[in-house]
N, C-alpha and C. Protein backbone atom coordinates (compact mmCIF):
# COMPACT_ATOMS: atom_id res chain seq x y z
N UNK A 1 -25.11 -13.57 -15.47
CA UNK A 1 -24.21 -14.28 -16.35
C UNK A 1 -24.64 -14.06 -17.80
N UNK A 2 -23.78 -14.09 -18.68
CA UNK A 2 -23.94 -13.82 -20.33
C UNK A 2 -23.46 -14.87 -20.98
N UNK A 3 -24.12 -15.38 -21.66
CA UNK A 3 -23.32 -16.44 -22.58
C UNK A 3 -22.43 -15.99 -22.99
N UNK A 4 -21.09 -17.17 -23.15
CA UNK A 4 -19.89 -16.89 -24.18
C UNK A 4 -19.95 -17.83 -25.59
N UNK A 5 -19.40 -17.76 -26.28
CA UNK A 5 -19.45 -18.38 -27.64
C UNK A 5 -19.80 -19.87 -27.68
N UNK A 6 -19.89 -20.31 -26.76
CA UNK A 6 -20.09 -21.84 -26.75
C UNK A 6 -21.57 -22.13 -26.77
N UNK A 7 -22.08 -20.80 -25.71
CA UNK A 7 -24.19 -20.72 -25.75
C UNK A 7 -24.17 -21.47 -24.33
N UNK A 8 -22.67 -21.37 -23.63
CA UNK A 8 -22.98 -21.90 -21.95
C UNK A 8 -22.79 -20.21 -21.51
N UNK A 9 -22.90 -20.17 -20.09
CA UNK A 9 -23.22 -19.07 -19.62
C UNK A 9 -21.46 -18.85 -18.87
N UNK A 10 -21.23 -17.67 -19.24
CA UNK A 10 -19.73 -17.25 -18.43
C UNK A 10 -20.04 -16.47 -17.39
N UNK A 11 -19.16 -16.88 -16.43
CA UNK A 11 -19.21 -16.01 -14.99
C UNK A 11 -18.71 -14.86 -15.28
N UNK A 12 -19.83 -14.11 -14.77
CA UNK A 12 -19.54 -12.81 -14.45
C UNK A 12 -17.87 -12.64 -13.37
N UNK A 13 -17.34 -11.28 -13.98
CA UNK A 13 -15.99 -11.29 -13.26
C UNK A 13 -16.03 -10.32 -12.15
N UNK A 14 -15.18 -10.34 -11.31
CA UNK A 14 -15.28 -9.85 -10.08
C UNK A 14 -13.90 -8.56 -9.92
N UNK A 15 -14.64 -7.41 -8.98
CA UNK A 15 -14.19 -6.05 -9.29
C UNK A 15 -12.47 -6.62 -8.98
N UNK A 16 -12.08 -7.58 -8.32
CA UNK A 16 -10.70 -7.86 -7.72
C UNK A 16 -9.86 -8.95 -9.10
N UNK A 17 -10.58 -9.07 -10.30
CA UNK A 17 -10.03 -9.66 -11.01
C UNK A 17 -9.87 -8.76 -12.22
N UNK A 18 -10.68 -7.96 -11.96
CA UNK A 18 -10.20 -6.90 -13.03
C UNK A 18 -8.94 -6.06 -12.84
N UNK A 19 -8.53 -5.62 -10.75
CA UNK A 19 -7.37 -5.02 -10.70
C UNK A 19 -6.60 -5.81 -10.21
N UNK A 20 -6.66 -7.23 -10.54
CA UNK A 20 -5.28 -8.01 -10.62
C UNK A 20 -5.10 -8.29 -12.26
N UNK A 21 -5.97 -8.22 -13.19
CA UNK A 21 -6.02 -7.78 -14.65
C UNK A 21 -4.74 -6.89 -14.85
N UNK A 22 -5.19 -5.62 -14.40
CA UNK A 22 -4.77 -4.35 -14.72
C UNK A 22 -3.04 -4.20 -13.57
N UNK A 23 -3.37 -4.46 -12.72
CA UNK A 23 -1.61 -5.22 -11.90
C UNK A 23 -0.75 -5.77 -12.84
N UNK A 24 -1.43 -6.99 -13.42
CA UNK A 24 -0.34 -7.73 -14.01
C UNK A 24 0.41 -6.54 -15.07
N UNK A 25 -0.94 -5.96 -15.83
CA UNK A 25 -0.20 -5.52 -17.01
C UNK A 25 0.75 -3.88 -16.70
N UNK A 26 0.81 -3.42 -15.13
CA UNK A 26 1.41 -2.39 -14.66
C UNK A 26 2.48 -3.25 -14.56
N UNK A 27 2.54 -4.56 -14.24
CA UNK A 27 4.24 -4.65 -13.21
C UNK A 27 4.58 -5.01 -14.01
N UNK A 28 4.27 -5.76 -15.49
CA UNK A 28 5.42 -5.87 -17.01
C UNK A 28 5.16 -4.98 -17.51
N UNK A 29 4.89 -3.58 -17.11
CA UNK A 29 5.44 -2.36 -17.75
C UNK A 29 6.52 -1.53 -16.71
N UNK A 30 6.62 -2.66 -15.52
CA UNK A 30 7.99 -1.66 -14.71
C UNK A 30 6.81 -1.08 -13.62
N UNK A 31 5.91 -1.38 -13.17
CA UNK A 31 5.44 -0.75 -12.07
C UNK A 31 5.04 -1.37 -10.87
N UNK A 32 4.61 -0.84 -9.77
CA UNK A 32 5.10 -1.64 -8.35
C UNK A 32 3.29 -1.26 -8.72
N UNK A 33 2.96 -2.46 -7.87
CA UNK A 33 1.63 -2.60 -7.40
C UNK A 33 1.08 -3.16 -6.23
N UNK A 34 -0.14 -2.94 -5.59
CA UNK A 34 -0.44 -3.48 -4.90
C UNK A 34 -1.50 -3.86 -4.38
N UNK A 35 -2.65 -4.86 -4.44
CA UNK A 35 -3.83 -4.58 -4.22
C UNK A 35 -4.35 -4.64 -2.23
N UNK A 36 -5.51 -3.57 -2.54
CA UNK A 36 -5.49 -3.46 -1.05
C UNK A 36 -7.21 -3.60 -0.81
N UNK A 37 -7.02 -4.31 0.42
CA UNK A 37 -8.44 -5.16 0.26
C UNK A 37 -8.99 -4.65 1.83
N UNK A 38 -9.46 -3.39 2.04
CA UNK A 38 -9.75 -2.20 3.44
C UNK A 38 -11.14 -2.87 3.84
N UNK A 39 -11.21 -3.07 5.18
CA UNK A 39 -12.41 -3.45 5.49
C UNK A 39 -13.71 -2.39 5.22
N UNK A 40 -14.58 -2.96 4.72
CA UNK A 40 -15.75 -1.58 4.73
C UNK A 40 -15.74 -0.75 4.03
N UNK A 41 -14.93 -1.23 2.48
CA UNK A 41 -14.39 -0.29 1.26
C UNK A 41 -14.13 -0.70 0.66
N UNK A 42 -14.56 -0.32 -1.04
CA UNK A 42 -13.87 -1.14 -1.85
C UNK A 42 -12.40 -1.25 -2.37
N UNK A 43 -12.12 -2.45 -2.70
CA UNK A 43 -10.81 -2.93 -2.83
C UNK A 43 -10.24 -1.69 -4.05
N UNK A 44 -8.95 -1.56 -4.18
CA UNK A 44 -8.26 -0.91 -4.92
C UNK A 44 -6.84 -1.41 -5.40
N UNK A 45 -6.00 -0.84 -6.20
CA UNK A 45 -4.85 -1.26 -6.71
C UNK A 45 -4.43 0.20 -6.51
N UNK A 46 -2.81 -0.05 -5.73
CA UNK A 46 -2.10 0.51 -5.49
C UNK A 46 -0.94 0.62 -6.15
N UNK A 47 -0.53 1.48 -7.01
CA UNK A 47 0.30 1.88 -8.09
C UNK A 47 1.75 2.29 -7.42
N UNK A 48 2.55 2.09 -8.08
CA UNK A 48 3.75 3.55 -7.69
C UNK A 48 5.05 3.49 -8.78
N UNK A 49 5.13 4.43 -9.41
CA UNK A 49 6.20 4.69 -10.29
C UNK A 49 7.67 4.39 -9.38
N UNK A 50 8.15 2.97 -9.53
CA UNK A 50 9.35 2.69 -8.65
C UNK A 50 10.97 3.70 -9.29
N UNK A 51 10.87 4.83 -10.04
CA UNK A 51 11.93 5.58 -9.97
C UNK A 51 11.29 6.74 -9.66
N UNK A 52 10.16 6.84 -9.16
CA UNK A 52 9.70 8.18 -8.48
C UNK A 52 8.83 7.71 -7.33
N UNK A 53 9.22 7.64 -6.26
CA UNK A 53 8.02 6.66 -5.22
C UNK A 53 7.28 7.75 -5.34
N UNK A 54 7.44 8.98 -4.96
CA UNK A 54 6.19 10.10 -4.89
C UNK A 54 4.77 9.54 -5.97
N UNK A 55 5.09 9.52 -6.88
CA UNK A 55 4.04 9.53 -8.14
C UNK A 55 3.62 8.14 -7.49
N UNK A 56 2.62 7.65 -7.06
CA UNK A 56 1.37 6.85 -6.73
C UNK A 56 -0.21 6.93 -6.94
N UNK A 57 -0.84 5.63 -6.89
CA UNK A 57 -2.45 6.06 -7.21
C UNK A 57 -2.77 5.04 -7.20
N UNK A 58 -4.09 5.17 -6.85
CA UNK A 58 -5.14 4.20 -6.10
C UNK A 58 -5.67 4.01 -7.07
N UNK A 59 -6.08 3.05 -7.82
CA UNK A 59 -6.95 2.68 -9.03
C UNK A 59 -8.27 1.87 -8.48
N UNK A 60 -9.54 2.13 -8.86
CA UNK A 60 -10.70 1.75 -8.50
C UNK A 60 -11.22 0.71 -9.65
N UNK A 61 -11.96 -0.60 -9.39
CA UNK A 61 -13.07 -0.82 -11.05
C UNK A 61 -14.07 -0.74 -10.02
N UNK A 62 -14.73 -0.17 -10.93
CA UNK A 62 -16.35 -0.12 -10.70
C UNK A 62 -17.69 -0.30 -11.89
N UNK A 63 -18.71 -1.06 -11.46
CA UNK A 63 -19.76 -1.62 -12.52
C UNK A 63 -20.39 -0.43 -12.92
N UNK A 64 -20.80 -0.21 -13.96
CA UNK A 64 -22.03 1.07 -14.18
C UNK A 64 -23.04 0.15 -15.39
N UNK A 65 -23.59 1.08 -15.66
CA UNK A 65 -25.17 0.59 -16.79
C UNK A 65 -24.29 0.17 -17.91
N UNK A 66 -22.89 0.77 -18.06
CA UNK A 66 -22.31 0.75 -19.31
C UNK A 66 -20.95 -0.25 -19.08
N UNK A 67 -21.22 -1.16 -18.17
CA UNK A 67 -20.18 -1.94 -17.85
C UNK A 67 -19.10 -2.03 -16.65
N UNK A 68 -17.85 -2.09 -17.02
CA UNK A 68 -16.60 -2.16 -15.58
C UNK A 68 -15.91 -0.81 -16.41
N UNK A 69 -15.56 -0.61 -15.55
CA UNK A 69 -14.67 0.70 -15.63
C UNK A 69 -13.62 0.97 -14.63
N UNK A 70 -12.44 1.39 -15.12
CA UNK A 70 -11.02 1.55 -13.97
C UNK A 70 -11.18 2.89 -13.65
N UNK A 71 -11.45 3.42 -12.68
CA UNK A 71 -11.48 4.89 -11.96
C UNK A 71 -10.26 5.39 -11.24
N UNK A 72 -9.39 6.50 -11.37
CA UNK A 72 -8.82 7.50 -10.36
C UNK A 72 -9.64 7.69 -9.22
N UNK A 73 -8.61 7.55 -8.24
CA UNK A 73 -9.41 7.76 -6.73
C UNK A 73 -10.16 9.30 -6.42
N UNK A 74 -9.90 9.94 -7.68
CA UNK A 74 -10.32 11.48 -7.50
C UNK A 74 -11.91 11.36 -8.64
N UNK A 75 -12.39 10.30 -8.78
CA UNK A 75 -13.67 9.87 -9.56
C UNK A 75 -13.62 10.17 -11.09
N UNK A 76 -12.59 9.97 -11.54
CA UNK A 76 -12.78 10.18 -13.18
C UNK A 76 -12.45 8.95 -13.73
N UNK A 77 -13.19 8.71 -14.58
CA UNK A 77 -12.63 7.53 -15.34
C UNK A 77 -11.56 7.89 -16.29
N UNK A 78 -10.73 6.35 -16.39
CA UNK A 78 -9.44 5.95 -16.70
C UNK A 78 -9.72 5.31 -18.18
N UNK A 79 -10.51 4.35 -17.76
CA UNK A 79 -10.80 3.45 -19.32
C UNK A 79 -11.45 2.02 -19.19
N UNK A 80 -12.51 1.39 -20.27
CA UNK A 80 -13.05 0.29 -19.86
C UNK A 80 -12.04 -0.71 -19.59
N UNK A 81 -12.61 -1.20 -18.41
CA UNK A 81 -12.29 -2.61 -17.89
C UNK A 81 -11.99 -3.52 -18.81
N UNK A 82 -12.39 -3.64 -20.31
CA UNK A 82 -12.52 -4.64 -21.22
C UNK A 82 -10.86 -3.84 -22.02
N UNK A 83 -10.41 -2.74 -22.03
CA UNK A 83 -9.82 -2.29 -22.21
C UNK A 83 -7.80 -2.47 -21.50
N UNK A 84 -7.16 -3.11 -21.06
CA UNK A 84 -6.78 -3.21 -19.88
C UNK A 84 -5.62 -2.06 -20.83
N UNK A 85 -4.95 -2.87 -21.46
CA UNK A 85 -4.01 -2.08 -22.79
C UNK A 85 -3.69 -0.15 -22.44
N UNK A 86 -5.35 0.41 -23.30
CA UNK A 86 -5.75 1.87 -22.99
C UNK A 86 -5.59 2.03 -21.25
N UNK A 87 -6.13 1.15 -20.17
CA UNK A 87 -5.97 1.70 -19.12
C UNK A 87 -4.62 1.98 -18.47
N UNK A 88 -3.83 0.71 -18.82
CA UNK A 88 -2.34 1.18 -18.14
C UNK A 88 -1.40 1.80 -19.49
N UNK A 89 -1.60 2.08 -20.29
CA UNK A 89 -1.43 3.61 -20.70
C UNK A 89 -1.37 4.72 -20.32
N UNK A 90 -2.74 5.68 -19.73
CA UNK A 90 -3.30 6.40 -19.12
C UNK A 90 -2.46 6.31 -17.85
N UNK A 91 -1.97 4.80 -16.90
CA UNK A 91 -1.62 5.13 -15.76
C UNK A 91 -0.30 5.21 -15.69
N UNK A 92 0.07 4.91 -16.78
CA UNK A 92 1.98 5.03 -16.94
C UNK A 92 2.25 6.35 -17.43
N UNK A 93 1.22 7.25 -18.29
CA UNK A 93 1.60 7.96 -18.81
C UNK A 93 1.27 9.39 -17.28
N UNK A 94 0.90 9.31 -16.53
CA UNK A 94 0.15 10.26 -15.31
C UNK A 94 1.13 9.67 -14.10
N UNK A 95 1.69 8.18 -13.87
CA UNK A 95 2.74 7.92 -13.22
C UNK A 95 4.19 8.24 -14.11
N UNK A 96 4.18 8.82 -14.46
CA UNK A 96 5.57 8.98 -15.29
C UNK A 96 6.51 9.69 -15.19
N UNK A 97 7.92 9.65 -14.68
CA UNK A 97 8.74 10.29 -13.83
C UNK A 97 8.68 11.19 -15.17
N UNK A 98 8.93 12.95 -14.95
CA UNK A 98 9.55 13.40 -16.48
C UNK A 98 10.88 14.71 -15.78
């Protein structure tokens, strides 16, 4: 836990609140989501450009030394977790019918 501005200690957030974070701000940009919670794996958010069902993607957060981070299921990072804005950017602009 880290203190927040008050000098009490804030809970640490959890990898499933970051991609219901990053959900909210896909489906008021027009995108279908879905989080999927696989036994024996970590949870993910399930994307899909609803005028192109093809275009889909599995969005990952994961902790590192340098914080939360939203990952492509193909291991590249997307953009910090603290970031949500820059991340569904990146995923509207790669889901994007053209």
């Amino acid at each position: 836990m880290t203190p927040d501005d008050t000098g009490t200690a804030a809970p640490s957030r959890t990898r499933i609140e970051y991609l219901e974070e990053l959900g909210d701000e896909l489906t008021r940009r027009g995108f279908r989501v879905r989080l999927t919670l696989p036994r024996g794996q970590s949870p993910s958010l399930h994307v899909m450009n609803p005028d192109a069902s093809a275009l889909t993607e599995n969005i990952l957060a994961e902790q590192g030394a340098d914080g939360w981070w939203y990952w492509w299921s193909w291991a590249e990072r997307i953009a910090a977790a603290a970031d949500v804005a820059a991340a569904a950017d990146r995923v509207a602009l790669v889901l994007a019918a053209r």
